[in-house]
PDB file of N, CA and C in Angstrom:
ATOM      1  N   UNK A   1     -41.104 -82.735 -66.711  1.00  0.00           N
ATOM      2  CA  UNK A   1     -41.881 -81.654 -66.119  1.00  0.00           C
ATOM      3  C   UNK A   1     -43.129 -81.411 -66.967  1.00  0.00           C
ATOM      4  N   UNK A   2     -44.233 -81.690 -66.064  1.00  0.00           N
ATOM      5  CA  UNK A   2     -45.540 -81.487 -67.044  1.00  0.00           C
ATOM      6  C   UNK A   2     -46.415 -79.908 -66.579  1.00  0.00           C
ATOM      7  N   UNK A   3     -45.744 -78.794 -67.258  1.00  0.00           N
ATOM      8  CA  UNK A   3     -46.333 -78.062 -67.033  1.00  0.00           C
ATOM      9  C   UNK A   3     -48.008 -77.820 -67.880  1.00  0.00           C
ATOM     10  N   UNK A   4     -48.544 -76.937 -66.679  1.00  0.00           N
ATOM     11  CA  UNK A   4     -50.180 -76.571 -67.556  1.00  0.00           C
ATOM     12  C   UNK A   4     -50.438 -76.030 -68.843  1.00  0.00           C
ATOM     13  N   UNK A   5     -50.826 -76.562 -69.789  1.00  0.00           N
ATOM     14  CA  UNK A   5     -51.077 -76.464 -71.092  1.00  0.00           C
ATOM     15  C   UNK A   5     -52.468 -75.287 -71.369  1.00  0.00           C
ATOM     16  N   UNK A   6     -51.955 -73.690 -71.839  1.00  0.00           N
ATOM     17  CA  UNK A   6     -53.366 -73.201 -72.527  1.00  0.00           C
ATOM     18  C   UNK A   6     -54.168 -74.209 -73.187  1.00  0.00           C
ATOM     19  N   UNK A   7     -55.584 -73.950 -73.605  1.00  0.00           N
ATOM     20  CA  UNK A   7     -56.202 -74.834 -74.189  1.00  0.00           C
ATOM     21  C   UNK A   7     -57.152 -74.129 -75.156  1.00  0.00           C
ATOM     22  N   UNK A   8     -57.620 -74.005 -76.221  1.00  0.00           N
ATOM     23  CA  UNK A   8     -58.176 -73.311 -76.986  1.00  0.00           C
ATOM     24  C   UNK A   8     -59.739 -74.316 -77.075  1.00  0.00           C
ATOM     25  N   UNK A   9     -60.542 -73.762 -77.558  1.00  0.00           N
ATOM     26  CA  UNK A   9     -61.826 -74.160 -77.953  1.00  0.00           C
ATOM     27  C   UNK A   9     -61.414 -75.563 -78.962  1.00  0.00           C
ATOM     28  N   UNK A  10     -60.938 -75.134 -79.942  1.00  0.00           N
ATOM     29  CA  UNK A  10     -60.703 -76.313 -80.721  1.00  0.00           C
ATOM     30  C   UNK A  10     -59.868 -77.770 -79.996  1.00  0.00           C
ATOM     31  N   UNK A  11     -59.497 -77.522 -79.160  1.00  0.00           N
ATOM     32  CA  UNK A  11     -58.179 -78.906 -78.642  1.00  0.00           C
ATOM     33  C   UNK A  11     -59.013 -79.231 -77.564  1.00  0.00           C
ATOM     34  N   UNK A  12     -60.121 -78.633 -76.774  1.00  0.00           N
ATOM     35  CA  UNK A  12     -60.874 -79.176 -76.427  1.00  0.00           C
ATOM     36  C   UNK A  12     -61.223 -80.456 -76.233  1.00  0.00           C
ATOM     37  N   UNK A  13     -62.408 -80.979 -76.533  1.00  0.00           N
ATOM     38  CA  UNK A  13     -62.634 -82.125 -77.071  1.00  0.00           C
ATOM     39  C   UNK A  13     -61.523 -83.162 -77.150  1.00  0.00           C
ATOM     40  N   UNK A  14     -60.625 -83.355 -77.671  1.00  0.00           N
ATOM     41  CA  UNK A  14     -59.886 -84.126 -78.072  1.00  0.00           C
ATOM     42  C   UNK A  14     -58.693 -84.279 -76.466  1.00  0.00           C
ATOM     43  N   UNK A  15     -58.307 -83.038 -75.960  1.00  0.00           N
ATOM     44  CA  UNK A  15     -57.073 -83.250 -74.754  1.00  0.00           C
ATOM     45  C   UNK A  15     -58.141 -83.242 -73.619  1.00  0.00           C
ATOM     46  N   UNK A  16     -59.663 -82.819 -73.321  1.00  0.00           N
ATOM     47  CA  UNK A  16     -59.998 -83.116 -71.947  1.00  0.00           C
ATOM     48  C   UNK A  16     -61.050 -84.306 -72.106  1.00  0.00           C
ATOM     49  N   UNK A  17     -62.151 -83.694 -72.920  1.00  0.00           N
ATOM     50  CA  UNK A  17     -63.176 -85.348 -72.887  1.00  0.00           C
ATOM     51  C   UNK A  17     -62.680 -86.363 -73.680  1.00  0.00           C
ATOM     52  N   UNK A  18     -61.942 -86.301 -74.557  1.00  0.00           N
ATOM     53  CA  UNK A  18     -61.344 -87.516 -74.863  1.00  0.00           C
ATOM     54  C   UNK A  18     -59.885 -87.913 -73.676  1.00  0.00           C
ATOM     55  N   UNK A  19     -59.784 -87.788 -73.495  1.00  0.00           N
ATOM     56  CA  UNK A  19     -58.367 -87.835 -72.128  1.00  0.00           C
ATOM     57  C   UNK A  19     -58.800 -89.287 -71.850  1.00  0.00           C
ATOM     58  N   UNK A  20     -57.684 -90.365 -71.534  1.00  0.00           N
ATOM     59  CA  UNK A  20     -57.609 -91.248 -70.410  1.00  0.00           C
ATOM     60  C   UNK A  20     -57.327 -91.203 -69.208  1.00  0.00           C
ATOM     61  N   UNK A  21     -56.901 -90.001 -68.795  1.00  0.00           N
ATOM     62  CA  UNK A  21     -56.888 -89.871 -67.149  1.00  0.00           C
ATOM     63  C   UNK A  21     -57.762 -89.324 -66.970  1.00  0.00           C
ATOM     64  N   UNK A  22     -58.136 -88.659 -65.373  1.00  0.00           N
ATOM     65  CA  UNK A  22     -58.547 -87.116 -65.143  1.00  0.00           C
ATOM     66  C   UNK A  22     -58.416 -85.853 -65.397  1.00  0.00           C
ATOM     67  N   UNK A  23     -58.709 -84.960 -65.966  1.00  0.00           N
ATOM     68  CA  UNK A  23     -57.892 -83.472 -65.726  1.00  0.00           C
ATOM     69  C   UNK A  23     -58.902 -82.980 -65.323  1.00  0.00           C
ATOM     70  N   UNK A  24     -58.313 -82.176 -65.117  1.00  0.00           N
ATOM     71  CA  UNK A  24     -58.349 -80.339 -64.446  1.00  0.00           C
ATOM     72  C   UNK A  24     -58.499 -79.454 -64.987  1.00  0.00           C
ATOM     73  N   UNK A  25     -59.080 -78.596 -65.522  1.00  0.00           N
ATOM     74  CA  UNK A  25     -59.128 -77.446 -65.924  1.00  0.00           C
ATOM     75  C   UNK A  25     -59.544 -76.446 -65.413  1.00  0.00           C
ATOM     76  N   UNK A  26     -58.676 -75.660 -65.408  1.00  0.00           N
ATOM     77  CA  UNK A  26     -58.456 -74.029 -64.456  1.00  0.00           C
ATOM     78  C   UNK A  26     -59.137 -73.192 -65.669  1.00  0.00           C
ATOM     79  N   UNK A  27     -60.326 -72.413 -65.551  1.00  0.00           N
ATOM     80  CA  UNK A  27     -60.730 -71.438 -66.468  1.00  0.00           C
ATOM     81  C   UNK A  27     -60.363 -70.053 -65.555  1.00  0.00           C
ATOM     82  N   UNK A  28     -59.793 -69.202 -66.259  1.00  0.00           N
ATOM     83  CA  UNK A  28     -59.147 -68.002 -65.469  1.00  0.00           C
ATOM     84  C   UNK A  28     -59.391 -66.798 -66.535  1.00  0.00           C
ATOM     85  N   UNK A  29     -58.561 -65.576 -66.356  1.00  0.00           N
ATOM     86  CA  UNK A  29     -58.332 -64.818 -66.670  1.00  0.00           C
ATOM     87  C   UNK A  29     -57.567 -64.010 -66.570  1.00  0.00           C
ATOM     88  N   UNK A  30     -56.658 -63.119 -67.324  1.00  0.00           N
ATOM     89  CA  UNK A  30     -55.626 -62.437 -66.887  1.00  0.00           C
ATOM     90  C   UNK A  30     -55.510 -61.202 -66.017  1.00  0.00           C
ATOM     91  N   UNK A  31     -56.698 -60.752 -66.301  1.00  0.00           N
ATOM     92  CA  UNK A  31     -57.239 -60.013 -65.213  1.00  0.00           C
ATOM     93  C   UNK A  31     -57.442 -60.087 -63.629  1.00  0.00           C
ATOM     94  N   UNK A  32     -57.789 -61.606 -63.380  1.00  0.00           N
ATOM     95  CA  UNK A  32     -58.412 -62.111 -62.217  1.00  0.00           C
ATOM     96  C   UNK A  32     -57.392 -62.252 -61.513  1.00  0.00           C
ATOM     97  N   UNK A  33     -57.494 -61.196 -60.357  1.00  0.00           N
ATOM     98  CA  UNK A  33     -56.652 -61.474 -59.113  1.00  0.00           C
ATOM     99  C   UNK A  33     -56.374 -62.731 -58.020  1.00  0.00           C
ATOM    100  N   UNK A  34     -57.353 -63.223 -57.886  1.00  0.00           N
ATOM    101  CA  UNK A  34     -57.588 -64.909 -57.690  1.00  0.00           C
ATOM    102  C   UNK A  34     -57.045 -66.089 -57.995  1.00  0.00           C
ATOM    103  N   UNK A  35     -56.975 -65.902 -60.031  1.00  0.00           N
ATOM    104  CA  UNK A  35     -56.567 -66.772 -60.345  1.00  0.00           C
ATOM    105  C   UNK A  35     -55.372 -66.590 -60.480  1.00  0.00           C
ATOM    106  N   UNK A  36     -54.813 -65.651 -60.423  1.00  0.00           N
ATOM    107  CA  UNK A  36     -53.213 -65.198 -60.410  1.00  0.00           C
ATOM    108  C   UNK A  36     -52.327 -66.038 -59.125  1.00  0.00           C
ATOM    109  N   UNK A  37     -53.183 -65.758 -58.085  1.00  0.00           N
ATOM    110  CA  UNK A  37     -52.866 -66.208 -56.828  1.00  0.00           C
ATOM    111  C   UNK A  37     -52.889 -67.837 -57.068  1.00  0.00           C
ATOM    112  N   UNK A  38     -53.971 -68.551 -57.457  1.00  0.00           N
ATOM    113  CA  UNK A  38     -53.540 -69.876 -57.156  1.00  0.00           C
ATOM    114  C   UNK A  38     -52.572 -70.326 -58.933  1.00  0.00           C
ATOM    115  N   UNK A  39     -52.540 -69.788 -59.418  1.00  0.00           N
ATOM    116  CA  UNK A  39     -51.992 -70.101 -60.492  1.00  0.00           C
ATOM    117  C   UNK A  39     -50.563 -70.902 -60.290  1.00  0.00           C
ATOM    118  N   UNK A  40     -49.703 -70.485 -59.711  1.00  0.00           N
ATOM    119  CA  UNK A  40     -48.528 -71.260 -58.979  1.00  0.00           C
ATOM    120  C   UNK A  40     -48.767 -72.832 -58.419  1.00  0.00           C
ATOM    121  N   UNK A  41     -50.065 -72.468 -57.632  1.00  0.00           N
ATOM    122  CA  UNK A  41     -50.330 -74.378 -57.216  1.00  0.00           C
ATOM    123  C   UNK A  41     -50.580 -75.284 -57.771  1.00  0.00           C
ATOM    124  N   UNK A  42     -51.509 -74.199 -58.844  1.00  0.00           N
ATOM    125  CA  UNK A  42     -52.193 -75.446 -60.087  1.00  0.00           C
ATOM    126  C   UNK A  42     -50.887 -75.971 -61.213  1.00  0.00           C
ATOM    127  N   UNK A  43     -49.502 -75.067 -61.171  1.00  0.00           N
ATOM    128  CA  UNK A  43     -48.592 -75.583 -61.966  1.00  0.00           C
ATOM    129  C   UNK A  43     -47.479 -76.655 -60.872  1.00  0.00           C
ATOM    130  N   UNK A  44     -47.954 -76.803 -59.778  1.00  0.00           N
ATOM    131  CA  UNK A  44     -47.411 -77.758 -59.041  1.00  0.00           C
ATOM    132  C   UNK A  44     -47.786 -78.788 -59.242  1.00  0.00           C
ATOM    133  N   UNK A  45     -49.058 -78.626 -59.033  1.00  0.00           N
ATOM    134  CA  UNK A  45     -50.177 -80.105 -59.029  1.00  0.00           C
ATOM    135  C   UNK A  45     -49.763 -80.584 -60.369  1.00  0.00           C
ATOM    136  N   UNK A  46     -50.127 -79.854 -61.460  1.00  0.00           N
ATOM    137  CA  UNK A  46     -49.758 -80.796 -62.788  1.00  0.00           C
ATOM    138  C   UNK A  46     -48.227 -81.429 -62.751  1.00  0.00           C
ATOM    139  N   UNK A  47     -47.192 -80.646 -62.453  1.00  0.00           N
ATOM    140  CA  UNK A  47     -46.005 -81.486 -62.060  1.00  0.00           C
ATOM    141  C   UNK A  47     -45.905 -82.602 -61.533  1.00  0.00           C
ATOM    142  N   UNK A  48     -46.696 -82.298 -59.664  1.00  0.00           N
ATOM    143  CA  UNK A  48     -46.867 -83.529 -59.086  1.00  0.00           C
ATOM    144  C   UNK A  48     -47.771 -85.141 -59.476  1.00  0.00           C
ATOM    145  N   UNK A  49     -48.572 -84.848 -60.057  1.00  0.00           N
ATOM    146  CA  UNK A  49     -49.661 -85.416 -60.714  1.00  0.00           C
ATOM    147  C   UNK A  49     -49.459 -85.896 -62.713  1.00  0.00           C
ATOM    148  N   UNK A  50     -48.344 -85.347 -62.955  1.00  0.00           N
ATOM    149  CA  UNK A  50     -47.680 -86.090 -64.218  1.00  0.00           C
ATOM    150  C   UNK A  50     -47.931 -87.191 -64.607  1.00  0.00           C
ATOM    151  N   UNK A  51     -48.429 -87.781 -65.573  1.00  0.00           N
ATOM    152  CA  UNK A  51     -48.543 -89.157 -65.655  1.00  0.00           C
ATOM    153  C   UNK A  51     -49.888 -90.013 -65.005  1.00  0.00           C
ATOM    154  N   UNK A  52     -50.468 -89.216 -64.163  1.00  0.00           N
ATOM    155  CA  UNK A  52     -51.524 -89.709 -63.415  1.00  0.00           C
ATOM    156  C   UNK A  52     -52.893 -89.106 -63.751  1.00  0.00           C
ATOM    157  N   UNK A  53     -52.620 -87.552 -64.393  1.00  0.00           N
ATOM    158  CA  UNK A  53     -53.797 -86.903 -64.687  1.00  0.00           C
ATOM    159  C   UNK A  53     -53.291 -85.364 -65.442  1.00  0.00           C
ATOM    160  N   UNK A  54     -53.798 -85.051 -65.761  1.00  0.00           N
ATOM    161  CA  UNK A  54     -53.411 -83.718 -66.666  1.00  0.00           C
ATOM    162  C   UNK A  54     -54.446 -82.551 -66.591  1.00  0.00           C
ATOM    163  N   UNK A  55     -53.510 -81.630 -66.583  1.00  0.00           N
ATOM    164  CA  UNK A  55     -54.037 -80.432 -66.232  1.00  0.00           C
ATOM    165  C   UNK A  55     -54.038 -78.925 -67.130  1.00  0.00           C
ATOM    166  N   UNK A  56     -54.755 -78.611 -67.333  1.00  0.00           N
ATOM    167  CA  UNK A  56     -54.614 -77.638 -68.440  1.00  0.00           C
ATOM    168  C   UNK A  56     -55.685 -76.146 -67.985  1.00  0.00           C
ATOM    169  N   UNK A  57     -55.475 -75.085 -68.755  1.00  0.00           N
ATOM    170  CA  UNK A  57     -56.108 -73.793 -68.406  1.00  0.00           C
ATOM    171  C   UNK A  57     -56.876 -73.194 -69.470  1.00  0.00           C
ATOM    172  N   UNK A  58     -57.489 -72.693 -69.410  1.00  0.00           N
ATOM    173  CA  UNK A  58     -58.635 -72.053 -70.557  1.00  0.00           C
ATOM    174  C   UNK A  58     -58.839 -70.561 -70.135  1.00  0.00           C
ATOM    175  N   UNK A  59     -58.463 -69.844 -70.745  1.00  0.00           N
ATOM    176  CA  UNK A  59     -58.627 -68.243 -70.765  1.00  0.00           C
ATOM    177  C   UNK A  59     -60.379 -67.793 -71.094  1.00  0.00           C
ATOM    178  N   UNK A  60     -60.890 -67.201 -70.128  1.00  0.00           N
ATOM    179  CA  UNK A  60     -62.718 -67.178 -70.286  1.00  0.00           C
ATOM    180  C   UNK A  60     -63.004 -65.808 -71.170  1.00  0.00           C
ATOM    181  N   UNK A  61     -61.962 -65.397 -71.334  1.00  0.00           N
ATOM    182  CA  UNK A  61     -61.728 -64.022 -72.482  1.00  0.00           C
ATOM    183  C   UNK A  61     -61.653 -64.632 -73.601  1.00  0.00           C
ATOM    184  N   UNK A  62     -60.738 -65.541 -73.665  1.00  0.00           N
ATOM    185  CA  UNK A  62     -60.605 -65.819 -75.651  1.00  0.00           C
ATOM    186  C   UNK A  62     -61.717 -67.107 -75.908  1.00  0.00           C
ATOM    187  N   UNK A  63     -61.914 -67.938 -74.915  1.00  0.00           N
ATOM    188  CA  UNK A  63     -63.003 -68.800 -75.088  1.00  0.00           C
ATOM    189  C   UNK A  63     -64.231 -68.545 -74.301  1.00  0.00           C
ATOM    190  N   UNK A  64     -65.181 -67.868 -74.880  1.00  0.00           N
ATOM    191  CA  UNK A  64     -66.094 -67.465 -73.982  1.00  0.00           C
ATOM    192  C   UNK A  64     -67.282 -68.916 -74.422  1.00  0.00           C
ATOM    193  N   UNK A  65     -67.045 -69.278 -75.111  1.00  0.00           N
ATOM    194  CA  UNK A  65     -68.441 -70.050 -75.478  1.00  0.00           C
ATOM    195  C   UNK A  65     -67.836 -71.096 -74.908  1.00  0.00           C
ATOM    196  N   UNK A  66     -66.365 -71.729 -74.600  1.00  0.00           N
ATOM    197  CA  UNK A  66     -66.229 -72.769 -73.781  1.00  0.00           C
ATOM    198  C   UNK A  66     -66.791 -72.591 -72.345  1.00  0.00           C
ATOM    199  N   UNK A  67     -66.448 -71.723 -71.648  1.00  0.00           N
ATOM    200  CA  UNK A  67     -66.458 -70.791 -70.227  1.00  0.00           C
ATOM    201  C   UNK A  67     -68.389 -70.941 -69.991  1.00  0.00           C
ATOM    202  N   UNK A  68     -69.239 -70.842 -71.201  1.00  0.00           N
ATOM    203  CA  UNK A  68     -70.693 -70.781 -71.607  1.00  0.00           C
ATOM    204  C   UNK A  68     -71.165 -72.069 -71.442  1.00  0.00           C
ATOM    205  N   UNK A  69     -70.849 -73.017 -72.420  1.00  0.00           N
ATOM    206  CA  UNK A  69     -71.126 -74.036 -71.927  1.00  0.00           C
ATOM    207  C   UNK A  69     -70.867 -74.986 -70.810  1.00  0.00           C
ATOM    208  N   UNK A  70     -70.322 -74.948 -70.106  1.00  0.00           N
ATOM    209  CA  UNK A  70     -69.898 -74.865 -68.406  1.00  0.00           C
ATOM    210  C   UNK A  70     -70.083 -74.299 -67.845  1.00  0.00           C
ATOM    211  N   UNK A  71     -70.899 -73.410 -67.899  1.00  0.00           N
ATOM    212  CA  UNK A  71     -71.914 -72.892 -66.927  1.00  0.00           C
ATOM    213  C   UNK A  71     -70.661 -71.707 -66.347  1.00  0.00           C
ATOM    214  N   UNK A  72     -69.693 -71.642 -66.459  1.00  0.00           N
ATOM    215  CA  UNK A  72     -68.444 -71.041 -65.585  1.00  0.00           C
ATOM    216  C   UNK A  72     -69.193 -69.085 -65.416  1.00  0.00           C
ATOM    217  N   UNK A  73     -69.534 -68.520 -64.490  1.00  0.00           N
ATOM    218  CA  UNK A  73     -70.253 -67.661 -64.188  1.00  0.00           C
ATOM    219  C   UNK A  73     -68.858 -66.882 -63.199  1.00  0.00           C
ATOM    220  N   UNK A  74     -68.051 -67.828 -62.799  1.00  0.00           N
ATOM    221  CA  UNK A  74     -67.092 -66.672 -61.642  1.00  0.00           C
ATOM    222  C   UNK A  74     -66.080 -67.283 -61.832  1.00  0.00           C
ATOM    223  N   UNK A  75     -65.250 -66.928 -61.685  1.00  0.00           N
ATOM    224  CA  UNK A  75     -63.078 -67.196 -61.987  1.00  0.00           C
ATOM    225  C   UNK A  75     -62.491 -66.899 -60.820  1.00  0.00           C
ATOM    226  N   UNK A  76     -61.477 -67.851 -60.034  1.00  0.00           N
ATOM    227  CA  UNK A  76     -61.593 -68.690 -60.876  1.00  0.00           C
ATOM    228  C   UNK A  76     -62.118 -69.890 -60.616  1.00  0.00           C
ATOM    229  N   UNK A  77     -62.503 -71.351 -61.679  1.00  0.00           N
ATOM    230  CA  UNK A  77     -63.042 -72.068 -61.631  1.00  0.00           C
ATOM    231  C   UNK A  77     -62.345 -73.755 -61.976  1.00  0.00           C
ATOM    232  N   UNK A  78     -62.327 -74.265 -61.559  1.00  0.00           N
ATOM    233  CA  UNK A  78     -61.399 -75.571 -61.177  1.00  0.00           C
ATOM    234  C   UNK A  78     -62.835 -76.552 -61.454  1.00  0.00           C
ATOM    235  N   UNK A  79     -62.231 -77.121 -62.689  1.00  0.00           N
ATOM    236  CA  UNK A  79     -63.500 -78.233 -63.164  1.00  0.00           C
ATOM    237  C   UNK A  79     -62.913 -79.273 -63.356  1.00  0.00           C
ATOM    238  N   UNK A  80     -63.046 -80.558 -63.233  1.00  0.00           N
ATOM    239  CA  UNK A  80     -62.501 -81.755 -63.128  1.00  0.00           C
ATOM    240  C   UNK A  80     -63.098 -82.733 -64.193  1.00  0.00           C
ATOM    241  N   UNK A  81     -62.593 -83.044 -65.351  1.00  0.00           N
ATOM    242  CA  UNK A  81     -63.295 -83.913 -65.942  1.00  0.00           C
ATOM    243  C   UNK A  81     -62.628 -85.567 -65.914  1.00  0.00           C
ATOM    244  N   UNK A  82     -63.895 -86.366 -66.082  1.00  0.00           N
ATOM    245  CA  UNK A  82     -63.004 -88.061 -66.105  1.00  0.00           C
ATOM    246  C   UNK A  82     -64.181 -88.444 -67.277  1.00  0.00           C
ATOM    247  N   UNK A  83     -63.495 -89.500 -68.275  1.00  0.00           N
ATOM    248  CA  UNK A  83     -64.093 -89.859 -68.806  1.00  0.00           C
ATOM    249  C   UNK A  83     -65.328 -89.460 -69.898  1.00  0.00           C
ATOM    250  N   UNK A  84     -64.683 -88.136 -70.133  1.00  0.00           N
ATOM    251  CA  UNK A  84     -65.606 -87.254 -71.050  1.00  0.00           C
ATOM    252  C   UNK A  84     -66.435 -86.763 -70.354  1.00  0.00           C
ATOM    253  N   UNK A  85     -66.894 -86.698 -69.265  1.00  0.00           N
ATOM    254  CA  UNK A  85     -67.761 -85.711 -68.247  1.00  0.00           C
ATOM    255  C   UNK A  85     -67.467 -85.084 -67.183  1.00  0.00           C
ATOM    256  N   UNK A  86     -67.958 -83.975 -66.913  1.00  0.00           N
ATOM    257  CA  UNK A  86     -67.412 -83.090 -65.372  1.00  0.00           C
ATOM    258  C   UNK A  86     -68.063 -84.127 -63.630  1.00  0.00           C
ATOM    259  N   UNK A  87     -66.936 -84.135 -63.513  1.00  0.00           N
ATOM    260  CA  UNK A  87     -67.246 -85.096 -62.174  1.00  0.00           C
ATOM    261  C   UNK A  87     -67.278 -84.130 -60.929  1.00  0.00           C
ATOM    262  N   UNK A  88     -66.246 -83.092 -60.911  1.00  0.00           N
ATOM    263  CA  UNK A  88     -65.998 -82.105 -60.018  1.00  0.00           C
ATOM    264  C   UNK A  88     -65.943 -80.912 -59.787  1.00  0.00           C
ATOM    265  N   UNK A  89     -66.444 -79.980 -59.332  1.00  0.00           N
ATOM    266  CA  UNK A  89     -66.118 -78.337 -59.613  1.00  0.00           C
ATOM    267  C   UNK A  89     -65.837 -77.903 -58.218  1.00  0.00           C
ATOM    268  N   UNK A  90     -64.814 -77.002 -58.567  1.00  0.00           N
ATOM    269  CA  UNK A  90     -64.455 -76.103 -57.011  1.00  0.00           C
ATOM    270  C   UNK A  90     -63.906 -74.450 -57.943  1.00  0.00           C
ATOM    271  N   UNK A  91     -65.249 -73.465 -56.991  1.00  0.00           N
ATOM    272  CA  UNK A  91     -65.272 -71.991 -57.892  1.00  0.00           C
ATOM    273  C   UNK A  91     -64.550 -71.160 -56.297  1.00  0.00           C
ATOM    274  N   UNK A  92     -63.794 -70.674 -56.961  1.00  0.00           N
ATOM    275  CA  UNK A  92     -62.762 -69.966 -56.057  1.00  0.00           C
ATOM    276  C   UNK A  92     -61.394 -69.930 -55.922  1.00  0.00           C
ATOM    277  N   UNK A  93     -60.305 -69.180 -55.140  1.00  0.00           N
ATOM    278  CA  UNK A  93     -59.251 -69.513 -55.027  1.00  0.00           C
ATOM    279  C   UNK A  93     -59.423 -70.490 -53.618  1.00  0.00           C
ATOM    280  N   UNK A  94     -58.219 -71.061 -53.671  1.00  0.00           N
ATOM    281  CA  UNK A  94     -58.217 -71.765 -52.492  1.00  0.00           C
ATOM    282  C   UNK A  94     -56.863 -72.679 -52.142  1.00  0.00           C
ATOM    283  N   UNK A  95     -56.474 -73.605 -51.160  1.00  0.00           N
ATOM    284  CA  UNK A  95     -54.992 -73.659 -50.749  1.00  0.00           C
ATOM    285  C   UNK A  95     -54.771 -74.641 -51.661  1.00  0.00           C
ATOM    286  N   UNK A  96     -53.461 -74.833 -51.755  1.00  0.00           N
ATOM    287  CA  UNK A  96     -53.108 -76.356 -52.796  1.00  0.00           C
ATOM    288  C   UNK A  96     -53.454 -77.520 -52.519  1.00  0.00           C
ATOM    289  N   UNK A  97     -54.122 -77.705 -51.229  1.00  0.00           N
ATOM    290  CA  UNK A  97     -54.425 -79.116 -50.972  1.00  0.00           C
ATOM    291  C   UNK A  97     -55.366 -79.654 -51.144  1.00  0.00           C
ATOM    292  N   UNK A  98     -56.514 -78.247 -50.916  1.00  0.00           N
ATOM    293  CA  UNK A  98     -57.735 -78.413 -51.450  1.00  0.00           C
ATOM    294  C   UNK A  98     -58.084 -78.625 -52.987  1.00  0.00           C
ATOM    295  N   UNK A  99     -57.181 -77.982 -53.537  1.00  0.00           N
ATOM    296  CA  UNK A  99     -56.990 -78.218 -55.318  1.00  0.00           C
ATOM    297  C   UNK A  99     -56.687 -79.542 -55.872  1.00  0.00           C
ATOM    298  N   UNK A 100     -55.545 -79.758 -54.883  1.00  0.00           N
ATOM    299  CA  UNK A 100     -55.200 -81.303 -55.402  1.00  0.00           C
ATOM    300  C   UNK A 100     -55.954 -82.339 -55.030  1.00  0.00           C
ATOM    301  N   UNK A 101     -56.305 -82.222 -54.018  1.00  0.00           N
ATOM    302  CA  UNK A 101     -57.502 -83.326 -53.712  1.00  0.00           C
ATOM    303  C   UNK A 101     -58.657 -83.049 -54.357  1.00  0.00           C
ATOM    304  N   UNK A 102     -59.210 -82.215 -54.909  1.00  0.00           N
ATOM    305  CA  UNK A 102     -60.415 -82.221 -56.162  1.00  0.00           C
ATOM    306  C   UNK A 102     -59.525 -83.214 -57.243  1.00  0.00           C
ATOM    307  N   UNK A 103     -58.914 -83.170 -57.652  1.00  0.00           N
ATOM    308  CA  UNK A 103     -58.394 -83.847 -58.690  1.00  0.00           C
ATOM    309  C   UNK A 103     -57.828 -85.243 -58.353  1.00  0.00           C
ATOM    310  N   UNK A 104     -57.071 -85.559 -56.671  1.00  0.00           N
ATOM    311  CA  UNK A 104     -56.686 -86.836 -56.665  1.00  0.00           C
ATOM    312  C   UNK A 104     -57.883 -87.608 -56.403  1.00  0.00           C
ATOM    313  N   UNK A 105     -58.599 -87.599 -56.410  1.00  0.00           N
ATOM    314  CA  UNK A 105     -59.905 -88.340 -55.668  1.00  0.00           C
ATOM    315  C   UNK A 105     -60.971 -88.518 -56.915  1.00  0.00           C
ATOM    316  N   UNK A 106     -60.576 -88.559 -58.032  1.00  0.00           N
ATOM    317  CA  UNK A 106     -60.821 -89.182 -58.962  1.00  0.00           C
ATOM    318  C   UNK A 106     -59.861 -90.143 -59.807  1.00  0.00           C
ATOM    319  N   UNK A 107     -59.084 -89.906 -59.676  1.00  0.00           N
ATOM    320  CA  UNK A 107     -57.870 -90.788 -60.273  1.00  0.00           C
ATOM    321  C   UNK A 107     -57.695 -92.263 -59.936  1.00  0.00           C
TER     322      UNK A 107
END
């Protein structure tokens, strides 16, 4: 079971642009009613998607200068990186299929 991994400023670097798959990263907040809501799908997708791509979350409260340099302006925000660069963004909540297909369609 590959559940979604917090991610701090420092592990950065090393678990998303260095990554050999795709991931995902959900920037949220605990506050955000939105991201509360899809929060459940995005811990599906990383389940379903185990082994194929990885998925992790970034809190835009404790990392604001990550959230800064990504431009991330609204939560929540679903950024897709491959290969050390952002290939994909989808800003909003939205259904699981639409989530997972941002992410399978790089893989």
């Amino acid at each position: 079971m590959a559940d979604t991994l917090a991610l701090s400023q420092d592990q950065f670097d090393a678990e998303v642009l260095g990554s050999d798959v795709p991931v995902l990263v959900d920037f949220w907040a605990s506050w955000c009613g939105p991201c509360k809501m899809i929060g459940p799908s995005v811990e599906e997708i990383a389940n379903e998607l185990a082994g194929q791509a990885k998925v992790y979350k970034v809190d835009v409260d404790s990392n604001s200068d990550l959230a800064q340099l990504y431009g991330i302006m609204s939560i929540p925000a679903l950024v897709v990186f491959k290969g050390g660069e952002e290939v994909d963004r989808m800003v909003g909540a939205g259904p699981k299929e639409r989530i997972k297909e941002l992410l399978t369609r790089h893989i």
